[in-house]
C-alpha atoms as a PDB file:
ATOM      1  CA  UNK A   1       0.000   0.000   0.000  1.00  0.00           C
ATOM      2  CA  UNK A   2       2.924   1.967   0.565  1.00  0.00           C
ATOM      3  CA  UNK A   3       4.698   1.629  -2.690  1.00  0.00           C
ATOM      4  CA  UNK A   4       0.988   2.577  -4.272  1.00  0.00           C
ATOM      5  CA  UNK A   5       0.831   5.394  -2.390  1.00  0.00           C
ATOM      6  CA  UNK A   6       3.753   6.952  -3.674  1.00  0.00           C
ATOM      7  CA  UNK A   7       3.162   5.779  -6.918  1.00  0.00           C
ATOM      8  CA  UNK A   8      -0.422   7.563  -7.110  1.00  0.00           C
ATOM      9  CA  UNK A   9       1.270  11.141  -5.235  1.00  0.00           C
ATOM     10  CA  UNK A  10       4.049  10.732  -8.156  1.00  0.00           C
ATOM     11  CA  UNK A  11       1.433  10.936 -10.829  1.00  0.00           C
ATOM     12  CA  UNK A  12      -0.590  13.553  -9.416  1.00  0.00           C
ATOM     13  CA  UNK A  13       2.556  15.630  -8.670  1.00  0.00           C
ATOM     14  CA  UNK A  14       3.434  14.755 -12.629  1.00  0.00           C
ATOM     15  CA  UNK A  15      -0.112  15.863 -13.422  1.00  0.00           C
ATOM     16  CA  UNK A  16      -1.461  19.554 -14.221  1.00  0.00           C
ATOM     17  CA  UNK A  17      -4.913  20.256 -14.471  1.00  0.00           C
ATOM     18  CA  UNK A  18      -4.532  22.388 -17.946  1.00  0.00           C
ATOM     19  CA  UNK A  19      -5.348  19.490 -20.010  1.00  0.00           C
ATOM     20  CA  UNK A  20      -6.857  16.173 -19.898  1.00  0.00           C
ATOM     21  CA  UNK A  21      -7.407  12.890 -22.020  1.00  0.00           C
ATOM     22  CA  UNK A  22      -9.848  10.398 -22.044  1.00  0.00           C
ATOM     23  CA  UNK A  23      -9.711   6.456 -24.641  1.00  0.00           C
ATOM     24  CA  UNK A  24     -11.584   4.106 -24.941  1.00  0.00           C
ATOM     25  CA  UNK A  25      -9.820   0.833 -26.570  1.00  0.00           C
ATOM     26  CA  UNK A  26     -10.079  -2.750 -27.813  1.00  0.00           C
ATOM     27  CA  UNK A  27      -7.529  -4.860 -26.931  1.00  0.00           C
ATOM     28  CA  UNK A  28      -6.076  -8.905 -27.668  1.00  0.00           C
ATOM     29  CA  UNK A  29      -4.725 -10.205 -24.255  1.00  0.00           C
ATOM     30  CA  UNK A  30      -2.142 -12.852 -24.881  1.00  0.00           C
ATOM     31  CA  UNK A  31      -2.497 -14.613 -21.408  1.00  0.00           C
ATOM     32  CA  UNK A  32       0.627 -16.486 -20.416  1.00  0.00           C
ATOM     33  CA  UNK A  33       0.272 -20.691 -20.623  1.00  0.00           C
ATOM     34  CA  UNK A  34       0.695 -20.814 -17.010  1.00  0.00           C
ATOM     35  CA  UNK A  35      -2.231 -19.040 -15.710  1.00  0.00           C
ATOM     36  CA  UNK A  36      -4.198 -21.722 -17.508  1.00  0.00           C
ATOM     37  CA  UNK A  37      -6.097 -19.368 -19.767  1.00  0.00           C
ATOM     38  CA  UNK A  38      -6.224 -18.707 -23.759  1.00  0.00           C
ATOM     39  CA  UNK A  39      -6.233 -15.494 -25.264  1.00  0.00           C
ATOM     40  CA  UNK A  40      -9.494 -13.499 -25.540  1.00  0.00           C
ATOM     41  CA  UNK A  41     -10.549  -9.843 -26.563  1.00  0.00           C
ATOM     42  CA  UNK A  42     -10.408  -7.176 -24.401  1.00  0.00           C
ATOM     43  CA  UNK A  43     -11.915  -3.451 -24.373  1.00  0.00           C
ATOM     44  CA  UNK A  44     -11.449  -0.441 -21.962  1.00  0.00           C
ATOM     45  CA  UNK A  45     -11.232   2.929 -20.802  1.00  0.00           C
ATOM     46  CA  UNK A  46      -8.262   5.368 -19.747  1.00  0.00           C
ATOM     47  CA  UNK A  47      -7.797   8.645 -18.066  1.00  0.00           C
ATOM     48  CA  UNK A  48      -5.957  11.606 -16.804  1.00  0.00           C
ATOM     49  CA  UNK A  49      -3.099  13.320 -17.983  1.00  0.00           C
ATOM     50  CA  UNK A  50      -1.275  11.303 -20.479  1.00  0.00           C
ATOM     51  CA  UNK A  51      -0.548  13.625 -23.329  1.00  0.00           C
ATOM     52  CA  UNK A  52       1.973  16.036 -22.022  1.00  0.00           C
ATOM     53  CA  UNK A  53       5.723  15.350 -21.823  1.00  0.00           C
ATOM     54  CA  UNK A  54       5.785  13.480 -18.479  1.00  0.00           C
ATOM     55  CA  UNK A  55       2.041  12.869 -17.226  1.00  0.00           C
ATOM     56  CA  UNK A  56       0.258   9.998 -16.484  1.00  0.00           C
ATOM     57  CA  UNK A  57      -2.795   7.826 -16.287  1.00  0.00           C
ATOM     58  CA  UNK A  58      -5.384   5.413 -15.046  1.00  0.00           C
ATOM     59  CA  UNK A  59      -6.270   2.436 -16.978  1.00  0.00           C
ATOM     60  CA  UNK A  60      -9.309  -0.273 -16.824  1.00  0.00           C
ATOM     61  CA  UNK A  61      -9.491  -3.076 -19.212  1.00  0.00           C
ATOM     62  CA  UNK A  62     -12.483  -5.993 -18.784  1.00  0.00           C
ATOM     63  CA  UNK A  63     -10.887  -9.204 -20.544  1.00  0.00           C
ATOM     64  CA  UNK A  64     -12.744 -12.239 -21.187  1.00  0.00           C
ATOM     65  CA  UNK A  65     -10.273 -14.908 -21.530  1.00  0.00           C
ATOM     66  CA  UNK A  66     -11.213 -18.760 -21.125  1.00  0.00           C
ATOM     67  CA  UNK A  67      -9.571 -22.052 -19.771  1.00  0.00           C
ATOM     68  CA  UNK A  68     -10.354 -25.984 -20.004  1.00  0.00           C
ATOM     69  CA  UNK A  69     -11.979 -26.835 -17.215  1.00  0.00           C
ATOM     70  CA  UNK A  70     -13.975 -29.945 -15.975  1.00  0.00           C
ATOM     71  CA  UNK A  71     -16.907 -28.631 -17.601  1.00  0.00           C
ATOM     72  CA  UNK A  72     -15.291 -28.322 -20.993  1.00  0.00           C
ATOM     73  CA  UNK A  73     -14.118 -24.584 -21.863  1.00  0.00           C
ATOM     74  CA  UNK A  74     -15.302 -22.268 -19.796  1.00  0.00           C
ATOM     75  CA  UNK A  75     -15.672 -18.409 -20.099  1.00  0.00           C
ATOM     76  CA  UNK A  76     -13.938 -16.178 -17.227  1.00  0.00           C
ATOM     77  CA  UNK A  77     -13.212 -12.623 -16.668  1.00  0.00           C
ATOM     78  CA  UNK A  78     -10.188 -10.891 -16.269  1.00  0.00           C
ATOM     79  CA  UNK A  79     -10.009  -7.150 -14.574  1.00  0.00           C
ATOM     80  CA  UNK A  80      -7.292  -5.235 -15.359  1.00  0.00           C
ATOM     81  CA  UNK A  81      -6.606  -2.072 -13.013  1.00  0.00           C
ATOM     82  CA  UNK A  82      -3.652   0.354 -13.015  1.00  0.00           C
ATOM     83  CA  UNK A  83      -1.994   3.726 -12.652  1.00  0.00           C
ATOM     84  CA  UNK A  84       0.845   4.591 -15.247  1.00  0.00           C
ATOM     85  CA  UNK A  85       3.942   6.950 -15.866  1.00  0.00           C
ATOM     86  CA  UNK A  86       3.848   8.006 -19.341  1.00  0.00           C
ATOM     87  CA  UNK A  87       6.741   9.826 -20.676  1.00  0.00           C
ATOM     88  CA  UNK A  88       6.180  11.122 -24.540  1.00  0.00           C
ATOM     89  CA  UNK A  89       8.824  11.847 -27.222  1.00  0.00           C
ATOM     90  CA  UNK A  90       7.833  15.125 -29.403  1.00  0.00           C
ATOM     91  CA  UNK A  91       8.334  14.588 -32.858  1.00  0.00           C
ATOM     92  CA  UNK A  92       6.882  17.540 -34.062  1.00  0.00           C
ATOM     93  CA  UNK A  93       4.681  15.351 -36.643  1.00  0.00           C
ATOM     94  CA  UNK A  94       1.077  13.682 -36.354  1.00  0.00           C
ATOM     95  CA  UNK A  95       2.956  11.091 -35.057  1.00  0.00           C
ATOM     96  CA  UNK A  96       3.822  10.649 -31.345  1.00  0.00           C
ATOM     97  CA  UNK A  97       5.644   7.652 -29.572  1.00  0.00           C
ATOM     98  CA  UNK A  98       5.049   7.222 -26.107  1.00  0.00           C
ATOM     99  CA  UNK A  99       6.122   4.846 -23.326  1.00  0.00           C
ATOM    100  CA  UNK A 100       5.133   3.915 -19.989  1.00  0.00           C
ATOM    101  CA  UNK A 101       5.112   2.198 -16.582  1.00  0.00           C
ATOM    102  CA  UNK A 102       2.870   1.246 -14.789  1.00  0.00           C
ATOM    103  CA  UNK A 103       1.783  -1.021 -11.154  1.00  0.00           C
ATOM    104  CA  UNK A 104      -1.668  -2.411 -10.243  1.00  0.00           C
ATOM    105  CA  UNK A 105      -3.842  -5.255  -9.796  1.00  0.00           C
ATOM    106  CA  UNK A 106      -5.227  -8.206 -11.959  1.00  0.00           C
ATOM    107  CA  UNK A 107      -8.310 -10.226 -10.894  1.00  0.00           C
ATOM    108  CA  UNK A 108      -9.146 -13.129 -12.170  1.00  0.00           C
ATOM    109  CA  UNK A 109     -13.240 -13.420 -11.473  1.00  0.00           C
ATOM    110  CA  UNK A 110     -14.646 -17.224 -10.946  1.00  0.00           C
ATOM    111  CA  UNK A 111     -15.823 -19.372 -14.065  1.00  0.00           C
ATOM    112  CA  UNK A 112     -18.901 -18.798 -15.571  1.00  0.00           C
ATOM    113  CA  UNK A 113     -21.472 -21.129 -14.277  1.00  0.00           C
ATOM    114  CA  UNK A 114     -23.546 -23.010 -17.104  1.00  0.00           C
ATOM    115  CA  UNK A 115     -27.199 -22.408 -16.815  1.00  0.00           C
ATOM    116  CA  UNK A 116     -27.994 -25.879 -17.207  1.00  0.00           C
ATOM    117  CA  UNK A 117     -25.788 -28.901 -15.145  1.00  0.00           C
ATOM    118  CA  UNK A 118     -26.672 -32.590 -16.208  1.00  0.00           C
ATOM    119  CA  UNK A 119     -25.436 -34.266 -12.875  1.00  0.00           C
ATOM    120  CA  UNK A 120     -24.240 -33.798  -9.397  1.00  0.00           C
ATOM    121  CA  UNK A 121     -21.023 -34.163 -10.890  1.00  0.00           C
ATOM    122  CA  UNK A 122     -21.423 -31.280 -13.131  1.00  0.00           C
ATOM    123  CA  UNK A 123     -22.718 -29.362 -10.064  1.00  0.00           C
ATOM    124  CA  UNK A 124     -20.051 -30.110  -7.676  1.00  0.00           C
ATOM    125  CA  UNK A 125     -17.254 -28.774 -10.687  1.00  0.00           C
ATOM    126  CA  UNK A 126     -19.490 -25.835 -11.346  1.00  0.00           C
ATOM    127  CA  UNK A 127     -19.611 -25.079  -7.007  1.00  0.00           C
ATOM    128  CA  UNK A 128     -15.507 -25.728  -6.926  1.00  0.00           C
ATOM    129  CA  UNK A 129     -15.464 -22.754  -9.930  1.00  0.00           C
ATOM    130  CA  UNK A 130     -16.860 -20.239  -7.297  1.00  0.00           C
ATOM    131  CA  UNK A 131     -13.536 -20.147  -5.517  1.00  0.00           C
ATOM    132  CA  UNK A 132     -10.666 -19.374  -8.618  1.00  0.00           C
ATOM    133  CA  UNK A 133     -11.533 -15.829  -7.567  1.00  0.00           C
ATOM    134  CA  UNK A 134      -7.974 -14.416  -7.323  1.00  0.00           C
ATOM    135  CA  UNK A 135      -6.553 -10.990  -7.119  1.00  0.00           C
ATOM    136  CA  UNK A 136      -2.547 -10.893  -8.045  1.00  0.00           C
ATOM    137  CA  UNK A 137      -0.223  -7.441  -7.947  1.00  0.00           C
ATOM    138  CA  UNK A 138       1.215  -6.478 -11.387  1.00  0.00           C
ATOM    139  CA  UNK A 139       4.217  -4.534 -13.313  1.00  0.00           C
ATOM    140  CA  UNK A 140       3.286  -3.528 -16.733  1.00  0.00           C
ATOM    141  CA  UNK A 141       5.840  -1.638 -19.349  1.00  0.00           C
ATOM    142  CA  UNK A 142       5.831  -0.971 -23.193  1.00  0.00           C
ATOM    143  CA  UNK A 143       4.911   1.805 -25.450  1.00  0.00           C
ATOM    144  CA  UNK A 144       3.007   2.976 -28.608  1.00  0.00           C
ATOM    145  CA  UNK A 145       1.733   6.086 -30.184  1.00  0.00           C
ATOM    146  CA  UNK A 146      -0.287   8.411 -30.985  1.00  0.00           C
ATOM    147  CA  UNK A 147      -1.525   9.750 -34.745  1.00  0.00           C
ATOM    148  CA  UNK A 148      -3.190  13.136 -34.803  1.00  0.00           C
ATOM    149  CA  UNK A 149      -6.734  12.491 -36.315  1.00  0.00           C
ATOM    150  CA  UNK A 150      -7.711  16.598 -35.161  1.00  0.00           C
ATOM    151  CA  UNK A 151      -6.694  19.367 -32.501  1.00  0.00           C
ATOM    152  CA  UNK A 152      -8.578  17.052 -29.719  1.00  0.00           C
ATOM    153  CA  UNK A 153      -8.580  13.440 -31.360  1.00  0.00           C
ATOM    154  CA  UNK A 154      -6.151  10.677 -32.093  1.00  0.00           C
ATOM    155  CA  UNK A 155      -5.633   7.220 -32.651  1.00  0.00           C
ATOM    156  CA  UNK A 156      -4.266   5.526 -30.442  1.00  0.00           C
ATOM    157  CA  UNK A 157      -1.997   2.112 -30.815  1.00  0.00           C
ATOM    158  CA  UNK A 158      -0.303  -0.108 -27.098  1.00  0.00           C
ATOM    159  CA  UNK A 159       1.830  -2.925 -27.166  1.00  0.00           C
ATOM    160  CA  UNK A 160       2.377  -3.503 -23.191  1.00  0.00           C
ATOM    161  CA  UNK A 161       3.428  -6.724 -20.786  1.00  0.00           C
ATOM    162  CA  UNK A 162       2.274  -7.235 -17.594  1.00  0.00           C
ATOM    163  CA  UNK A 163       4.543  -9.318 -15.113  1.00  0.00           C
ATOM    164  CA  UNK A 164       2.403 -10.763 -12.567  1.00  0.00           C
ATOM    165  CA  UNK A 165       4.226 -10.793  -9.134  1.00  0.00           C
ATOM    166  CA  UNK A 166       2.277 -14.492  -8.599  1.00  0.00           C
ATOM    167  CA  UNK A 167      -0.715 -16.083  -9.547  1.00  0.00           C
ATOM    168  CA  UNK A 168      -2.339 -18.917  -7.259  1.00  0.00           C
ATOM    169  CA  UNK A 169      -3.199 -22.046  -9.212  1.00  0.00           C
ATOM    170  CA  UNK A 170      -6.107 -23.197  -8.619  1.00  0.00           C
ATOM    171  CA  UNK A 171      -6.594 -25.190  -5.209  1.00  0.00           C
ATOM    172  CA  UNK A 172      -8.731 -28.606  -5.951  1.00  0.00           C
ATOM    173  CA  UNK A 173     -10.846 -28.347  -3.244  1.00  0.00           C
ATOM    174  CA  UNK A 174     -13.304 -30.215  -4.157  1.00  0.00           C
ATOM    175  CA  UNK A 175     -11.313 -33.152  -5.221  1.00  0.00           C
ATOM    176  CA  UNK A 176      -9.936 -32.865  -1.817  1.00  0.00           C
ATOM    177  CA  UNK A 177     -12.511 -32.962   0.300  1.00  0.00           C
ATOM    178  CA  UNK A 178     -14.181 -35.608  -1.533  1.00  0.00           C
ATOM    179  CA  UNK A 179     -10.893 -37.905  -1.025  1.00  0.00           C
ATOM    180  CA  UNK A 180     -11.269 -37.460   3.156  1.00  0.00           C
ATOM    181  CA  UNK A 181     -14.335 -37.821   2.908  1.00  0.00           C
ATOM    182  CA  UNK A 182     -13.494 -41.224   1.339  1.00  0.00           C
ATOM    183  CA  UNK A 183     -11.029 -42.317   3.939  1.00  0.00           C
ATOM    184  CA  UNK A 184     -13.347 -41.462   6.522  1.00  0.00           C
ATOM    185  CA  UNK A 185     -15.615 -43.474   5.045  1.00  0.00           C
ATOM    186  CA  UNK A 186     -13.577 -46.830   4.812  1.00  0.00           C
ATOM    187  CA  UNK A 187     -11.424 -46.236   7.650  1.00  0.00           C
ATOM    188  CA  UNK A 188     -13.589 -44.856  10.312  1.00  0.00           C
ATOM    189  CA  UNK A 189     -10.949 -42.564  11.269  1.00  0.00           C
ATOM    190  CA  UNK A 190     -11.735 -38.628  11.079  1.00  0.00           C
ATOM    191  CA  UNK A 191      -9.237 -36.825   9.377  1.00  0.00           C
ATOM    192  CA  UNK A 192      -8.215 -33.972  11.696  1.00  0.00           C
ATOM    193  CA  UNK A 193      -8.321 -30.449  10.598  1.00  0.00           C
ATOM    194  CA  UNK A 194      -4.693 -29.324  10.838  1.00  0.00           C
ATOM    195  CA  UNK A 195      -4.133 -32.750   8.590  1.00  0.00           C
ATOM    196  CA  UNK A 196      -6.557 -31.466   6.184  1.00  0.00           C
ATOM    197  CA  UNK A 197      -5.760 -27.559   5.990  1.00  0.00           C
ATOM    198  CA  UNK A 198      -1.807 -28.927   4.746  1.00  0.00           C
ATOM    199  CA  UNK A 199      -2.994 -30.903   2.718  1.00  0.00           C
ATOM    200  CA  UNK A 200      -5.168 -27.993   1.070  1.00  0.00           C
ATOM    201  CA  UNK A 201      -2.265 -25.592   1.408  1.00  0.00           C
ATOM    202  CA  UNK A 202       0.311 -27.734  -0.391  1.00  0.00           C
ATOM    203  CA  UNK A 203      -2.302 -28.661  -3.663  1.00  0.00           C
ATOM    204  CA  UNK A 204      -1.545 -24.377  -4.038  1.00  0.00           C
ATOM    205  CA  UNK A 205       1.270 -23.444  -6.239  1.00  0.00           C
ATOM    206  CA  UNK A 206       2.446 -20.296  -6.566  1.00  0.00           C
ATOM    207  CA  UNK A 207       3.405 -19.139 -10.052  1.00  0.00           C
ATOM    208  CA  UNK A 208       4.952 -16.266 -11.787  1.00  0.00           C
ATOM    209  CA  UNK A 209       3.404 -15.429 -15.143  1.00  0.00           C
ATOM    210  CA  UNK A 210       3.352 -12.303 -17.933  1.00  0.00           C
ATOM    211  CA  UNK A 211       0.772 -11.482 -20.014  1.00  0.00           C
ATOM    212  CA  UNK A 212       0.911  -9.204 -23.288  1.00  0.00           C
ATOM    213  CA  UNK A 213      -1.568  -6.608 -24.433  1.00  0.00           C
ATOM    214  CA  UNK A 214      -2.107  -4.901 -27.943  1.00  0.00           C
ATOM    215  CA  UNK A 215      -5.131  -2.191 -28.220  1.00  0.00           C
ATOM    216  CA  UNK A 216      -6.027   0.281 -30.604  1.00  0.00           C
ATOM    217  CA  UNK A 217      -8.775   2.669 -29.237  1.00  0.00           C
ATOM    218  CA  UNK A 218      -9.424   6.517 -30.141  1.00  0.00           C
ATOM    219  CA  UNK A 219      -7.857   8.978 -27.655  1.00  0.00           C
ATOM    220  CA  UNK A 220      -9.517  12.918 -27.031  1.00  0.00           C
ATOM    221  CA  UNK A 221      -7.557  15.864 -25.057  1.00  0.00           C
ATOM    222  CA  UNK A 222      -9.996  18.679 -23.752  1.00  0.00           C
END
């Protein structure tokens, strides 16, 4: 919270309120082979002061990526939240490269629950999707630019990586408790909780993963 703070006082020091800019964008989100999803579209909105020399800006993207799952593929969402440093290069043309940093969060929203389950089965998959919610710290870089459509509009092209600090896999819960439930069963023997929670704790692995973003979207300065 620290390290956001100062991030978020360094772009409002960076900022000035004579101008502002506002984009709206569609994006293709390249999600990295680790996190267990496949590319999908993306669109969004950003804001603030990005235009001048050194400014900067606040970014939301809404990605809907999807995975294999035990339901076959399944549709998920992917929020994308972040403050950036921009830093542009004047070229004196209609043309104008840009690059930035910037730190934030990516969440990772539960599975999309089909409308219709056959079995119990199908049920007890669709209940173990409610818990992949997952929330994960992120770098991002790259760069792009701008091309001068008017005084106030512009199109607008990104190429930018995000490195995820780390991304939880996703903890088989279900699976899990089904299995003591099993020895239970046969053994008689209750399975006691501290037993249980490890075993929980070591089915999560902790990953580090990067995912790549390229968006085109039309950019106005008032």
């Amino acid at each position: 919270m620290v390290r956001g703070g100062v991030f978020a006082l360094f772009l409002a020091v960076c900022a000035t309120p004579a101008a502002a800019d506002i984009s709206a964008f569609f994006a293709s989100v390249a999600f990295d082979k680790a996190a267990s999803l496949d590319s999908g579209p993306g669109f969004g909105i950003r804001w603030g002061n990005s235009s001048r020399m050194i400014g900067g800006e606040t970014s939301l993207m809404i990605a809907r990526p999807s995975r294999t799952g035990s339901l076959g593929d399944e549709s998920t969402t992917a929020i994308f939240y972040e403050g950036r440093l921009m830093i542009n290069v004047p070229t004196g043309t209609a043309i104008a490269p840009f690059v930035g940093v910037g730190l934030g969060a990516i969440t990772v929203l539960s599975t999309d629950i089909p409308t219709s389950l056959n079995d119990t089965k199908d049920a007890q998959a669709a209940l173990s999707a409610v818990s992949d919610t997952q929330t994960n710290r992120a770098l991002s870089y790259g760069g792009g630019a701008r091309y001068a459509l008017s005084d106030k509009a512009s199109l607008r092209v990104d190429i930018r990586r995000y490195s995820v600090f780390s991304v939880t896999a996703l903890a088989k819960d279900a699976l899990i408790n089904q299995g003591l439930d099993a020895v239970e069963g046969e053994t008689g023997i209750e399975v006691p909780d501290a037993a249980a929670d490890q075993l929980r704790d070591n089915a999560i692995e902790e990953k580090t993963v990067a995912h790549n973003e390229f968006s085109i979207g039309i950019n106005f300065s008032f």
